[in-house]
PDB file of N, CA and C in Angstrom:
ATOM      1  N   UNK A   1      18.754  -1.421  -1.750  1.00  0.00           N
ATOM      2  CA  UNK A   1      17.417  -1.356  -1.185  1.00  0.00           C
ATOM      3  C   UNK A   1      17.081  -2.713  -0.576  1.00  0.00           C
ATOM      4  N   UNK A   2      16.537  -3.040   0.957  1.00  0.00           N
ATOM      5  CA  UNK A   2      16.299  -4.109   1.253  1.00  0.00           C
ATOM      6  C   UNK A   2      14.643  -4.342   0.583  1.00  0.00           C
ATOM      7  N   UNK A   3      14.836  -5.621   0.898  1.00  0.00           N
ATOM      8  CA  UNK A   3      14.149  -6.299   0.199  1.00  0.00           C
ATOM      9  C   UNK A   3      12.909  -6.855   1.084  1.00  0.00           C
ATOM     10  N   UNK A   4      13.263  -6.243   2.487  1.00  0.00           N
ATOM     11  CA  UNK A   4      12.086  -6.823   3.799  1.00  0.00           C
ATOM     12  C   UNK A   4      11.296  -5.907   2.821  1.00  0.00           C
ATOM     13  N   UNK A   5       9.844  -6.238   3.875  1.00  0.00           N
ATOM     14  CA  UNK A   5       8.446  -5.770   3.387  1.00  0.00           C
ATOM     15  C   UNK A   5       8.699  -4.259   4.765  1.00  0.00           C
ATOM     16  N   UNK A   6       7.474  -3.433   4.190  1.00  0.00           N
ATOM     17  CA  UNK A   6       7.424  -2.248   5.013  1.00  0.00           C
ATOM     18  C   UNK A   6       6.534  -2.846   5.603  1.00  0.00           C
ATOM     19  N   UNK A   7       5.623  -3.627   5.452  1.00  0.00           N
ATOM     20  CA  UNK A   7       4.649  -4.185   6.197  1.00  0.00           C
ATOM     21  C   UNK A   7       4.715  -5.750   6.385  1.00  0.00           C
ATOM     22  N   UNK A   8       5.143  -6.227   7.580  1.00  0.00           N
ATOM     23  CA  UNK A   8       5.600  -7.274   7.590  1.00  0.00           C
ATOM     24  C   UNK A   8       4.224  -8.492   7.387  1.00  0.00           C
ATOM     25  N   UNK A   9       3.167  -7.602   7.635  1.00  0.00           N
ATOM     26  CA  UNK A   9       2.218  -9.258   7.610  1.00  0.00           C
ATOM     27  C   UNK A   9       1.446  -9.392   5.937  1.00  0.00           C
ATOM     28  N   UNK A  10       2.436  -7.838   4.619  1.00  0.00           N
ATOM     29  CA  UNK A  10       2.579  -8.182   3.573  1.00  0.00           C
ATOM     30  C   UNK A  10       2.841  -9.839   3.187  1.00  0.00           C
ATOM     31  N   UNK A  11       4.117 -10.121   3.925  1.00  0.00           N
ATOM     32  CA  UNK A  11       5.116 -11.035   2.999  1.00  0.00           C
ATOM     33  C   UNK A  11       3.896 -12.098   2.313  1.00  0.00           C
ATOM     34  N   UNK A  12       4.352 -12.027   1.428  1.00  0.00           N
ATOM     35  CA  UNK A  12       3.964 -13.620   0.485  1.00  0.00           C
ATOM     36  C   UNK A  12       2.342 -12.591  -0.015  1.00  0.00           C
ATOM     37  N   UNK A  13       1.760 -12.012   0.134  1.00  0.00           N
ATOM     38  CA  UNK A  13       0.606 -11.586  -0.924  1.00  0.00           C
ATOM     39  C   UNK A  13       1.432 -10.322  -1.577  1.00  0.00           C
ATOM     40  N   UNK A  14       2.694 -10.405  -1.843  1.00  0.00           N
ATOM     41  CA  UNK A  14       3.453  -9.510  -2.972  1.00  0.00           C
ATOM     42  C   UNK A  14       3.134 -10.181  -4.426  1.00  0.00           C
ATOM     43  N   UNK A  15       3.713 -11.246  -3.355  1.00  0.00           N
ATOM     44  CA  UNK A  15       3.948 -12.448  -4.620  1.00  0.00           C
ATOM     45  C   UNK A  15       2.545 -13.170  -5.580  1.00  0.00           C
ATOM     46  N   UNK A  16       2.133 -13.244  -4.577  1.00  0.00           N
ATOM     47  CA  UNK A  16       0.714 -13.290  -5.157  1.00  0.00           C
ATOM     48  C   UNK A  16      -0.480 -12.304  -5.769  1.00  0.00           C
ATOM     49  N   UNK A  17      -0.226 -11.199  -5.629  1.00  0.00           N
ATOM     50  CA  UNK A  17      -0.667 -10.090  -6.541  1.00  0.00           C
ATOM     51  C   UNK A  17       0.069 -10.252  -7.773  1.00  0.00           C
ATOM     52  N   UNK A  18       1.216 -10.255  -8.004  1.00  0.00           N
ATOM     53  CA  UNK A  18       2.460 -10.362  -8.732  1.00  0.00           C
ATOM     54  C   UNK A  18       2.149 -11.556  -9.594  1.00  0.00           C
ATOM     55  N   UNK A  19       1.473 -12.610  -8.898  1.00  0.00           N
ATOM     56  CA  UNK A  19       1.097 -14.103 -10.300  1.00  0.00           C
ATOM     57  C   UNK A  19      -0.555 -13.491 -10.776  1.00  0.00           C
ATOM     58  N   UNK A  20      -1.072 -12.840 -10.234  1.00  0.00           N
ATOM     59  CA  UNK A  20      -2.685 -12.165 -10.441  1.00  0.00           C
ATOM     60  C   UNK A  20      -2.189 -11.525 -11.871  1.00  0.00           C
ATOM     61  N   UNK A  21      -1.422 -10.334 -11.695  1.00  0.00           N
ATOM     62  CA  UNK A  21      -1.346  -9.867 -12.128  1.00  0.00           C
ATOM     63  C   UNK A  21      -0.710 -10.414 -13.690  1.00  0.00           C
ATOM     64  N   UNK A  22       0.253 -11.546 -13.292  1.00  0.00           N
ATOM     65  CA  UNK A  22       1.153 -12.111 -14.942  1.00  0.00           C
ATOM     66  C   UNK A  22       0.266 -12.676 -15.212  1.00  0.00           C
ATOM     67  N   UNK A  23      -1.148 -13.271 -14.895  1.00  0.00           N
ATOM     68  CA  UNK A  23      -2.403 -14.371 -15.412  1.00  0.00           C
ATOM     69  C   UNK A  23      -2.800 -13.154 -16.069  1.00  0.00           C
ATOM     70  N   UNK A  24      -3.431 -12.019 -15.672  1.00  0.00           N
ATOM     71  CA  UNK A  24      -4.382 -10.909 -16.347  1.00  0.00           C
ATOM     72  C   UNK A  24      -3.601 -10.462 -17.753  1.00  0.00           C
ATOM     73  N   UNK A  25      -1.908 -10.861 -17.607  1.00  0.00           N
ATOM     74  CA  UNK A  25      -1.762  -9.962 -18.588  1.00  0.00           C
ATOM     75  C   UNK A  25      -1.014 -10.878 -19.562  1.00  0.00           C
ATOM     76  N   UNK A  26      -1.484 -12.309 -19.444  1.00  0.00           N
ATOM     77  CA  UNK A  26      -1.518 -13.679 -20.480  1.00  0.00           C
ATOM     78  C   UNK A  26       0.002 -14.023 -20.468  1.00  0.00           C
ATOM     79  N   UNK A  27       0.923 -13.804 -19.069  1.00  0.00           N
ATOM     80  CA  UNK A  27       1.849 -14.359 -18.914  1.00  0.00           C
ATOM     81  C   UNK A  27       2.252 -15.379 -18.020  1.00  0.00           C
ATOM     82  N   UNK A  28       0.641 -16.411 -18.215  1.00  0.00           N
ATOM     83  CA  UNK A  28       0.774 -17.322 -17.312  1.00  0.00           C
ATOM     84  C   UNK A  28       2.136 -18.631 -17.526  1.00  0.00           C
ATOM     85  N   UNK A  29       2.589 -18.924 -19.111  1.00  0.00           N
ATOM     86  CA  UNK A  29       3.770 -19.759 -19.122  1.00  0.00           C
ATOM     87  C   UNK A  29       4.611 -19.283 -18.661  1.00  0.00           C
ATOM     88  N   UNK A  30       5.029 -17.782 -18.266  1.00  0.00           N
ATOM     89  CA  UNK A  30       6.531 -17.202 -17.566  1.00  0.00           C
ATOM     90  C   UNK A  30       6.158 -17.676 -16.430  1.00  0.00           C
ATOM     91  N   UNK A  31       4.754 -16.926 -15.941  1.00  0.00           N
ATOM     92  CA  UNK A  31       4.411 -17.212 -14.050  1.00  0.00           C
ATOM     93  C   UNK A  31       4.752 -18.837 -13.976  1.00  0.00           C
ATOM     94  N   UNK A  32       4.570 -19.897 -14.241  1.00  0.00           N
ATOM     95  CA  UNK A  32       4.667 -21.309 -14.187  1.00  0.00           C
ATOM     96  C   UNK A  32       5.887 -21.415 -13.935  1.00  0.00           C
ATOM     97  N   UNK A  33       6.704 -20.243 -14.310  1.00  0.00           N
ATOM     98  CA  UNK A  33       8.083 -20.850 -14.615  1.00  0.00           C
ATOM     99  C   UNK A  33       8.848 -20.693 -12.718  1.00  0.00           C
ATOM    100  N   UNK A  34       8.077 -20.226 -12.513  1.00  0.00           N
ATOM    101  CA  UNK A  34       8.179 -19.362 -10.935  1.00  0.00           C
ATOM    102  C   UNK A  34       9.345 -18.658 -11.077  1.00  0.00           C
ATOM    103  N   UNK A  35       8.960 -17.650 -12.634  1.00  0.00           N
ATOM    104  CA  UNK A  35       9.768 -16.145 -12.810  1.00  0.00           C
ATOM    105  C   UNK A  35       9.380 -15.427 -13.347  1.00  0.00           C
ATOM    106  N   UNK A  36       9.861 -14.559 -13.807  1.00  0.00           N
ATOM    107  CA  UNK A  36       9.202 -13.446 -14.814  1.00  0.00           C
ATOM    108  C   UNK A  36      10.330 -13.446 -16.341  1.00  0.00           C
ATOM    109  N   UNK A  37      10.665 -14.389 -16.008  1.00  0.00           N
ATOM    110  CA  UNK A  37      11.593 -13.958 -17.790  1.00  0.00           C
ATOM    111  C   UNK A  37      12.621 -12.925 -17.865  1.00  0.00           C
ATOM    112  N   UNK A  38      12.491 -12.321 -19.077  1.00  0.00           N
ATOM    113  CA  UNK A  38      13.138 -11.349 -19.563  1.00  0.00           C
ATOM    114  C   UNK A  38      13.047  -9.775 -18.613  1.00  0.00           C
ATOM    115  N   UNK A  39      13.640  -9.157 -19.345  1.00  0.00           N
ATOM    116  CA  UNK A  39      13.782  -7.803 -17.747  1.00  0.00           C
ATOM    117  C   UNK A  39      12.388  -6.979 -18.392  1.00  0.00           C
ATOM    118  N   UNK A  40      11.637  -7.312 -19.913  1.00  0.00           N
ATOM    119  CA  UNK A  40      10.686  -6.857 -20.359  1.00  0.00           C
ATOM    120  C   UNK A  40       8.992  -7.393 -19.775  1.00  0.00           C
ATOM    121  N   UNK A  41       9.219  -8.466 -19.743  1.00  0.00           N
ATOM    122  CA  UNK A  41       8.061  -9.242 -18.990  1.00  0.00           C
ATOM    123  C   UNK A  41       7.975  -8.685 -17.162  1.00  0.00           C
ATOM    124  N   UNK A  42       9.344  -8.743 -16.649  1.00  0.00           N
ATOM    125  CA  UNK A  42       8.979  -8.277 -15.443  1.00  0.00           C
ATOM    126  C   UNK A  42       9.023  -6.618 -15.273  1.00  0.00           C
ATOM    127  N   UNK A  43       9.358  -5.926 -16.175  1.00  0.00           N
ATOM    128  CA  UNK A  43       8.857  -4.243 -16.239  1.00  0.00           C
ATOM    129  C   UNK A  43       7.750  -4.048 -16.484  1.00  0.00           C
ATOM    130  N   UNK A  44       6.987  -5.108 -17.623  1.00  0.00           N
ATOM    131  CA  UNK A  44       5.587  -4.948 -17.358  1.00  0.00           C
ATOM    132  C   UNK A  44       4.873  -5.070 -16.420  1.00  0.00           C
ATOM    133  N   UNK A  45       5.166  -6.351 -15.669  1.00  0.00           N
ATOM    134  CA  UNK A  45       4.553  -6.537 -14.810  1.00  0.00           C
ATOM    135  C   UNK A  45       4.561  -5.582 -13.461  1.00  0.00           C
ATOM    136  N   UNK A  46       5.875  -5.450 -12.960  1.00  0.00           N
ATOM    137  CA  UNK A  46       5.652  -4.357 -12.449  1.00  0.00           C
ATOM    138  C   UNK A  46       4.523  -3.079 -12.458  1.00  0.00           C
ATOM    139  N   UNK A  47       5.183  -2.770 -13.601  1.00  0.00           N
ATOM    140  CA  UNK A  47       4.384  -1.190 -13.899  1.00  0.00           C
ATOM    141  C   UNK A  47       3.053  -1.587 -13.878  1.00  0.00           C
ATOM    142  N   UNK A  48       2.561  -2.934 -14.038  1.00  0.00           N
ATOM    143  CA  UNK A  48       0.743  -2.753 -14.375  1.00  0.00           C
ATOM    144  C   UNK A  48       0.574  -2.768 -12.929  1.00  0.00           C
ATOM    145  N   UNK A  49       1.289  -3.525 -11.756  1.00  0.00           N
ATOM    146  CA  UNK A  49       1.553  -3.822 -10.576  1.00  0.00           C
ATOM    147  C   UNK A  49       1.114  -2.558  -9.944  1.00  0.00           C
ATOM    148  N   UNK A  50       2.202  -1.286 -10.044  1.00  0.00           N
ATOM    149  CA  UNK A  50       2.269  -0.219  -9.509  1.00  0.00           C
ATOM    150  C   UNK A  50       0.670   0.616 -10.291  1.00  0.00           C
ATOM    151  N   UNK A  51       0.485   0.471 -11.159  1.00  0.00           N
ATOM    152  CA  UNK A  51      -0.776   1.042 -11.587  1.00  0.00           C
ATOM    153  C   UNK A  51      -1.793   0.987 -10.813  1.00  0.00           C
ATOM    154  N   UNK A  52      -1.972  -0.286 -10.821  1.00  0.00           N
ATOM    155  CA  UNK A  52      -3.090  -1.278  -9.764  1.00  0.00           C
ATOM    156  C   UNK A  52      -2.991  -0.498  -8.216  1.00  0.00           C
ATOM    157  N   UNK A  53      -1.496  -0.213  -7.757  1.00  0.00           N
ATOM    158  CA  UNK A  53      -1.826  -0.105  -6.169  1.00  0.00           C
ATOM    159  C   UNK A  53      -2.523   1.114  -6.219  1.00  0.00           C
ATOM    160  N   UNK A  54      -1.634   1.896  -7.454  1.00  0.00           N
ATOM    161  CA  UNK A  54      -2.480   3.468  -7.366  1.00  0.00           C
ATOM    162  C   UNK A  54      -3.280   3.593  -7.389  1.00  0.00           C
ATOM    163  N   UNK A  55      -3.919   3.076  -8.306  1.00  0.00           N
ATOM    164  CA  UNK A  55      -5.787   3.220  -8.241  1.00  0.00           C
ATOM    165  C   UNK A  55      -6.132   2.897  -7.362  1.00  0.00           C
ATOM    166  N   UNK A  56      -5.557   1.692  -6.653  1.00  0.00           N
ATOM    167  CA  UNK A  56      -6.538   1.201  -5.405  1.00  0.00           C
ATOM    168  C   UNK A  56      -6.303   2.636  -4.693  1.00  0.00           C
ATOM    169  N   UNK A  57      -5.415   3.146  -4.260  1.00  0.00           N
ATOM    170  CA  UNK A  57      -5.040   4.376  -3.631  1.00  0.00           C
ATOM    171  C   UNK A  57      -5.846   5.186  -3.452  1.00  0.00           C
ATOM    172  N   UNK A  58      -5.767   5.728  -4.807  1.00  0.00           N
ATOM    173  CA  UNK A  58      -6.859   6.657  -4.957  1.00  0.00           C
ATOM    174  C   UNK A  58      -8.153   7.043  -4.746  1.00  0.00           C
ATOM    175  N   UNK A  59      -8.530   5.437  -5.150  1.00  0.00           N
ATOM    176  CA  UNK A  59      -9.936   4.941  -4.971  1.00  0.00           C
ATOM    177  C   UNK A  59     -10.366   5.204  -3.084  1.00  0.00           C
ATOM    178  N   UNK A  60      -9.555   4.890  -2.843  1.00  0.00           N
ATOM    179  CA  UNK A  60      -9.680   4.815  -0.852  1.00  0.00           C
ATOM    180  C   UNK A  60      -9.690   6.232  -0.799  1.00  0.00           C
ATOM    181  N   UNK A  61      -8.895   6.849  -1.350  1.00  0.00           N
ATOM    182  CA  UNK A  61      -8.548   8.589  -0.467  1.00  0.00           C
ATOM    183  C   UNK A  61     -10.033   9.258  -1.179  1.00  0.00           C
ATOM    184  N   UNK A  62     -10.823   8.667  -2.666  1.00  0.00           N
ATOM    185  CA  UNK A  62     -11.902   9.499  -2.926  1.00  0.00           C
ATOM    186  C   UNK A  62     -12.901   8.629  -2.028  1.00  0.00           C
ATOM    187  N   UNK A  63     -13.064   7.727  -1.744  1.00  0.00           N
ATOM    188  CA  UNK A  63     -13.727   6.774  -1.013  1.00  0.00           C
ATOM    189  C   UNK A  63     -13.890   7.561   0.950  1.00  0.00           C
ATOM    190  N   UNK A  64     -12.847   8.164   0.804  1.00  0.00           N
ATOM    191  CA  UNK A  64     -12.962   8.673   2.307  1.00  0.00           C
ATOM    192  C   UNK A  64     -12.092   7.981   3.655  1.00  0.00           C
ATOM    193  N   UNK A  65     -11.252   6.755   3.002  1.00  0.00           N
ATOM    194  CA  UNK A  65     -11.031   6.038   4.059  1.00  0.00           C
ATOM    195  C   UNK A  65      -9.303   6.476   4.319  1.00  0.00           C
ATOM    196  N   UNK A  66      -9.083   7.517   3.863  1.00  0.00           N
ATOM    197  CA  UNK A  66      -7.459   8.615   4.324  1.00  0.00           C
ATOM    198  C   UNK A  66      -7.901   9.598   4.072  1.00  0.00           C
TER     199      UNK A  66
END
């Protein structure tokens, strides 16, 4: 799977949702580390990641704006 963005004027606020997100969920000494650690720290993060877009998702399509 490449690793470009589907949306190119994404790049770099991945990453920065991605440190939002390890601060909210009190993994700011991994984020410092400019990594995620263990493959457990970054599955979390992920998944709270992917949670987050959904709702935003959702929120827009009941919101009216798709």
């Amino acid at each position: 799977m490449s690793k470009k963005p589907l949306v190119p004027s994404s790049e770099g606020k991945i990453d920065k949702f991605k440190v939002e997100v390890a601060k909210d969920m009190a993994l700011e000494n991994v984020m410092n580390r400019k990594q995620f650690g263990n493959d457990k720290n970054s599955g979390n993060v992920g998944g709270e990641m992917v949670k987050r877009m959904v709702k935003a998702a959702e929120e827009n399509m009941v919101g009216g704006k798709r």
